[in-house]
C-alpha atoms as a PDB file:
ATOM      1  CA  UNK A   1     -84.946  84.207-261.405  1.00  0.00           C
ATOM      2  CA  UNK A   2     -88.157  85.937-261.699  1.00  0.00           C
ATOM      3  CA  UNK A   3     -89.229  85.118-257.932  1.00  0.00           C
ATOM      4  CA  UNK A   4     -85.792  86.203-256.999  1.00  0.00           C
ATOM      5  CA  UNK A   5     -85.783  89.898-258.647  1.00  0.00           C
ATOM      6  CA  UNK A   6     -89.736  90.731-257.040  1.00  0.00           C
ATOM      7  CA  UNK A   7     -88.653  89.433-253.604  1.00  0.00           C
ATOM      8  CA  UNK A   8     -85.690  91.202-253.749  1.00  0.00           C
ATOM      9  CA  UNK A   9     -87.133  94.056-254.877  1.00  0.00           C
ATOM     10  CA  UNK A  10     -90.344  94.071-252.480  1.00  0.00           C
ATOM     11  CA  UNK A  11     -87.241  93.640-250.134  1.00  0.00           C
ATOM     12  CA  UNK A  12     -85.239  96.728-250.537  1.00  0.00           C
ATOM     13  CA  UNK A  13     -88.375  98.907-251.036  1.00  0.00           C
ATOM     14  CA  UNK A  14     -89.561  97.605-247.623  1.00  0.00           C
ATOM     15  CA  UNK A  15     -86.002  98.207-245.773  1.00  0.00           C
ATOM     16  CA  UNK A  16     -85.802 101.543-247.665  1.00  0.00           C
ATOM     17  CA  UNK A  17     -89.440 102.765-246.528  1.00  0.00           C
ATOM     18  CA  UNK A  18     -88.359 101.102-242.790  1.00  0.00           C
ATOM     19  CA  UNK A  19     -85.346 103.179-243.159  1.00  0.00           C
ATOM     20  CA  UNK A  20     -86.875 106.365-244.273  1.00  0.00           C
ATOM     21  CA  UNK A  21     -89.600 106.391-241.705  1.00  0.00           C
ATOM     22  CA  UNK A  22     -86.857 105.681-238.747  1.00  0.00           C
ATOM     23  CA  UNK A  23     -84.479 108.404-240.169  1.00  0.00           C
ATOM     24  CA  UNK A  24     -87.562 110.601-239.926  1.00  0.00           C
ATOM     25  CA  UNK A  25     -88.433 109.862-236.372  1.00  0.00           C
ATOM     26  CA  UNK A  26     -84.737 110.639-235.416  1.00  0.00           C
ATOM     27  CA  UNK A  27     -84.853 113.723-237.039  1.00  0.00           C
ATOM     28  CA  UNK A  28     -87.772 114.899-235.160  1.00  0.00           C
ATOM     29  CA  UNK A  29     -86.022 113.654-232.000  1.00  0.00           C
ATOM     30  CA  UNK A  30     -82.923 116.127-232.652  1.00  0.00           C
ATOM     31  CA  UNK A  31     -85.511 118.938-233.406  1.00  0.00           C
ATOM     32  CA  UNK A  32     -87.046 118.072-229.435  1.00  0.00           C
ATOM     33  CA  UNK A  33     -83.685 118.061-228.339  1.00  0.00           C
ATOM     34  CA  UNK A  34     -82.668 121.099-229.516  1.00  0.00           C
ATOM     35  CA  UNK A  35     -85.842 122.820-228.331  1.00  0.00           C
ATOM     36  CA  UNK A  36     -84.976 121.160-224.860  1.00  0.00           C
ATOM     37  CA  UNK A  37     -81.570 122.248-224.917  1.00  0.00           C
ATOM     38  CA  UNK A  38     -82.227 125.875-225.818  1.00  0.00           C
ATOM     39  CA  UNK A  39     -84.942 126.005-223.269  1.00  0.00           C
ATOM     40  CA  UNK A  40     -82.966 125.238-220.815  1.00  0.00           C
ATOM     41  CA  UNK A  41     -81.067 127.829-221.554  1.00  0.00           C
ATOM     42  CA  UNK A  42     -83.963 130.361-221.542  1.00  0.00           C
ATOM     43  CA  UNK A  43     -83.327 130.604-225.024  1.00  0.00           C
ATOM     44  CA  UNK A  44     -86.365 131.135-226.394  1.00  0.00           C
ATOM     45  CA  UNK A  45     -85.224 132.528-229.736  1.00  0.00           C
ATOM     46  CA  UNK A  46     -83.372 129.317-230.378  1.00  0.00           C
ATOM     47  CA  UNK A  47     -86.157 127.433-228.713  1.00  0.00           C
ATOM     48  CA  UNK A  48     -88.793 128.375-231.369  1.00  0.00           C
ATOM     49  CA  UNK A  49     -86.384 127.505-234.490  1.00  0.00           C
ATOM     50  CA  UNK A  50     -87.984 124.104-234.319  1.00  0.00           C
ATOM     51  CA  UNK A  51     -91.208 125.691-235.251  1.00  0.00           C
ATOM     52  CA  UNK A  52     -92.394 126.929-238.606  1.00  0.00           C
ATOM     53  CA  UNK A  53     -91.779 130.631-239.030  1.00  0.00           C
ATOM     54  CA  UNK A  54     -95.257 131.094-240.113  1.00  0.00           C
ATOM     55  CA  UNK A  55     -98.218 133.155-239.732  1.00  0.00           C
ATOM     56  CA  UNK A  56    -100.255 129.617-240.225  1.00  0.00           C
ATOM     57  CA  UNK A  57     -98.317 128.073-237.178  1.00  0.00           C
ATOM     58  CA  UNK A  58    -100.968 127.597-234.637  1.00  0.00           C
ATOM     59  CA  UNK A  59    -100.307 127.073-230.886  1.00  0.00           C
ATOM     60  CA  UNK A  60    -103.297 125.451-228.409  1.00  0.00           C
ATOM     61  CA  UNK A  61    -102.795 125.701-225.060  1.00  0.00           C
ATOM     62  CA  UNK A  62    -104.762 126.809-221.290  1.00  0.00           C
ATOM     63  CA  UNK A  63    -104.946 130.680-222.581  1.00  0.00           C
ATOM     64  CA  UNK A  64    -106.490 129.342-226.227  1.00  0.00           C
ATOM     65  CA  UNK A  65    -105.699 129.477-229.775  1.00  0.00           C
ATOM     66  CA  UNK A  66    -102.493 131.835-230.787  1.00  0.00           C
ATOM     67  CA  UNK A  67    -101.814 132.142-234.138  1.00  0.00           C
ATOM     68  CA  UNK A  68     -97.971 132.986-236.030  1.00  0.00           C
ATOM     69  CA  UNK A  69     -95.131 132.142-235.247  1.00  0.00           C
ATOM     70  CA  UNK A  70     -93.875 135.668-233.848  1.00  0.00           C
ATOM     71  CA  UNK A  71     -97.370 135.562-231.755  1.00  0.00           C
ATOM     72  CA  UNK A  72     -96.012 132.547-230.265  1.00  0.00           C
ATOM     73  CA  UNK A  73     -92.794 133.804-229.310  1.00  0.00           C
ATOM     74  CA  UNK A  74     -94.470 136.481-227.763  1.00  0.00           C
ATOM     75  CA  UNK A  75     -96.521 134.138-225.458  1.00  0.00           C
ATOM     76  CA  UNK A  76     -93.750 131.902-224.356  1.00  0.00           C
ATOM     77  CA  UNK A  77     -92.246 135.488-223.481  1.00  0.00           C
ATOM     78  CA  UNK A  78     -95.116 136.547-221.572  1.00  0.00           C
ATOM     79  CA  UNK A  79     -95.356 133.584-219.716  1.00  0.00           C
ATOM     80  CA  UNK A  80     -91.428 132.624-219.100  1.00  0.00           C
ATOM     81  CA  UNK A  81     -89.995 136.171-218.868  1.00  0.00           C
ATOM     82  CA  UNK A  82     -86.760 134.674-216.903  1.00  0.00           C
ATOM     83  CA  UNK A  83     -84.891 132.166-216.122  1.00  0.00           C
ATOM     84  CA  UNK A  84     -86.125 131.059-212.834  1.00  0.00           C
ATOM     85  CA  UNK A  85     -89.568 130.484-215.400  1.00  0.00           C
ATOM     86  CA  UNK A  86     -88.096 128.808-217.844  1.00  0.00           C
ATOM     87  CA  UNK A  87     -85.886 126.396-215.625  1.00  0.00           C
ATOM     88  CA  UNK A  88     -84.686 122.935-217.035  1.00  0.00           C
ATOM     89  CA  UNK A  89     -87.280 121.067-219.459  1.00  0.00           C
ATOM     90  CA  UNK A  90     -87.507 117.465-219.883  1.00  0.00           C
ATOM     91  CA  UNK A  91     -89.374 115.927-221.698  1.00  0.00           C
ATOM     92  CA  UNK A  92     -90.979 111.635-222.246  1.00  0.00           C
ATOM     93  CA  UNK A  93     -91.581 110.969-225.854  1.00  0.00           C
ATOM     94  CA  UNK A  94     -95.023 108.542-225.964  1.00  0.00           C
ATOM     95  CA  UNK A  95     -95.243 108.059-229.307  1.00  0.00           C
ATOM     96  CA  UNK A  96     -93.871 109.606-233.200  1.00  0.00           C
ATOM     97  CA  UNK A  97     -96.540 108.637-235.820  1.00  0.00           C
ATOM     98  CA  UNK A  98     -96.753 108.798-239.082  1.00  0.00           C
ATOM     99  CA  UNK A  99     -99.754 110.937-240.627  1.00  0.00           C
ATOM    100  CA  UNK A 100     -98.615 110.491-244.098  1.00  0.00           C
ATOM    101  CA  UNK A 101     -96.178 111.396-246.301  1.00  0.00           C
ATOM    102  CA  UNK A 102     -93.593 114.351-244.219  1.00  0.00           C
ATOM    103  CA  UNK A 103     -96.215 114.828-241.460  1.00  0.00           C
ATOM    104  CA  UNK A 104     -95.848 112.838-238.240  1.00  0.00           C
ATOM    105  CA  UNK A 105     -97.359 113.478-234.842  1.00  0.00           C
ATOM    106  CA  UNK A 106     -95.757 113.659-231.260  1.00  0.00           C
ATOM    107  CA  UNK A 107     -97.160 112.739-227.897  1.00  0.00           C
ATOM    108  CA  UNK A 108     -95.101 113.384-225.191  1.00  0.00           C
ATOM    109  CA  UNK A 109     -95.219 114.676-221.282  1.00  0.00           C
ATOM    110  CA  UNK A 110     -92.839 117.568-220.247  1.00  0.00           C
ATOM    111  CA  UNK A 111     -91.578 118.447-217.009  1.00  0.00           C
ATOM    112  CA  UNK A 112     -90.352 122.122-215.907  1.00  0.00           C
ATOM    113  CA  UNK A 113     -88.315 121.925-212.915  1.00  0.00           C
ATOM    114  CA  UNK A 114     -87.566 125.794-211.381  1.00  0.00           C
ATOM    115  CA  UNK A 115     -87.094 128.137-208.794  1.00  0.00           C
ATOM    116  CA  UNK A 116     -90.745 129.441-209.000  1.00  0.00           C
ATOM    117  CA  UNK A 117     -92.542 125.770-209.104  1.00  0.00           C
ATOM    118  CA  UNK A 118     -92.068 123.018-211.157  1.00  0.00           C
ATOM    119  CA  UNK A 119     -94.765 122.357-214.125  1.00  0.00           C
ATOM    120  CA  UNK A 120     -95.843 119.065-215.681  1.00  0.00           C
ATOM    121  CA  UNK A 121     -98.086 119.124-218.318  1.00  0.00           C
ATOM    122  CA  UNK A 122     -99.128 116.857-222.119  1.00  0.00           C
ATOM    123  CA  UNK A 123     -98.778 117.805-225.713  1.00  0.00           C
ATOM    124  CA  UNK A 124     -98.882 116.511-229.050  1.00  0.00           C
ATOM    125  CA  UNK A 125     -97.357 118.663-232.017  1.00  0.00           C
ATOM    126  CA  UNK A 126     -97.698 117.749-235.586  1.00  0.00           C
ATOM    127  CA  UNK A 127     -94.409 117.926-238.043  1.00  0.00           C
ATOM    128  CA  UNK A 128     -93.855 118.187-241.127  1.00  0.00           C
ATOM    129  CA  UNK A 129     -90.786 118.632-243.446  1.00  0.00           C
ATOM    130  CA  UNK A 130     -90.638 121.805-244.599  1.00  0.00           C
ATOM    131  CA  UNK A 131     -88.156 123.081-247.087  1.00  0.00           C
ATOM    132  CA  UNK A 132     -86.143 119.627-245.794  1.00  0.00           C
ATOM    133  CA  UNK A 133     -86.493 120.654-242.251  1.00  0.00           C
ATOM    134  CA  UNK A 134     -88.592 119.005-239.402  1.00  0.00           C
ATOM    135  CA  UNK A 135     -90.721 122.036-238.187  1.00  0.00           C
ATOM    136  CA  UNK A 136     -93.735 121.849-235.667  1.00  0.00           C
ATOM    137  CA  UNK A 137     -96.528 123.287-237.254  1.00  0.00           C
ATOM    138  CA  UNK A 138     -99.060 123.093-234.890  1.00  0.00           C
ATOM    139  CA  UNK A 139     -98.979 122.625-231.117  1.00  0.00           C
ATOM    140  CA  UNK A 140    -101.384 121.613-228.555  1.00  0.00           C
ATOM    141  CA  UNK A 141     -99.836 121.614-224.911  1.00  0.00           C
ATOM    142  CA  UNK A 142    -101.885 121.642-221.293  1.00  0.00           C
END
C-alpha cells in the first residue's frame, strides 16, 4: 500500500507540474496573440498591454537599449506612426522555455507585411507572471 500511495503521489505531482507548465505556455501564447491582433490593428496602446507597465521594462532592438514602458510606446510610435507601418504581423513561435519558477523565454520570427515594405526580423522576450498576468519584461527584437 505503501508503494501504491508514493507512486501515486510522485504521479499527480508530475501531471500537476506537466499541467502547470503547459497552462503557462498557453497563457503566454494568448498574450502573443493579443499583441498580434492589436497590432494589426495599429493598436499600439492595446499592443503594449502585454508588456509590463514599468520603468524597469527594457526593450533591445537596431536603435539600442530603451528603457520604460511609456519609452517604449513612444518608439513603436516613432517608428510605426500609421497604418500602412504597422500592417498585419505574424508571427512563428520557436520555442517557450522555462527559466524558472513564473519566468519563461520566447523565441520566435515575425513577419510585417505592408504597404510601405514588408519586415522580417527575430526576437526573444522573457515573461514573467506578474500580479497573475503574463507580461514581457524584457525584449530583444532585430
Amino acid at each position: 500500500m505503501k508503494k501504491f500511495l508514493l507512486i501515486f503521489c510522485l504521479f499527480t505531482a508530475f501531471y500537476g507540474f506537466s499541467q502547470t507548465e503547459e497552462d503557462d505556455k498557453k497563457a503566454i501564447q494568448k498574450v502573443l496573440k493579443k499583441q498580434r491582433l492589436a497590432w494589426s490593428k495599429n493598436n499600439l496602446e492595446e499592443f503594449m498591454e502585454g508588456y509590463w507597465k514599468s520603468d524597469s521594462l527594457t526593450f533591445y532592438g537596431a536603435n539600442g537599449v530603451v528603457n520604460g514602458w511609456q519609452a517604449t510606446l513612444d518608439r513603436y510610435k516613432q517608428g510605426y506612426p500609421t497604418e500602412d507601418h504597422t500592417g498585419t504581423l505574424s508571427f512563428k513561435i520557436n520555442a517557450v522555455n522555462k527559466i524558472e519558477t513564473n519566468a519563461y523565454y520566447v523565441l520566435g520570427e515575425y513577419h510585417l507585411k505592408r504597404e510601405v515594405g514588408n519586415a522580417d526580423g527575430f526576437f526573444m522576450l522573457v515573461f514573467k507572471k506578474i500580479n497573475g498576468e503574463w507580461k514581457i519584461i524584457a525584449d530583444t527584437s532585430s
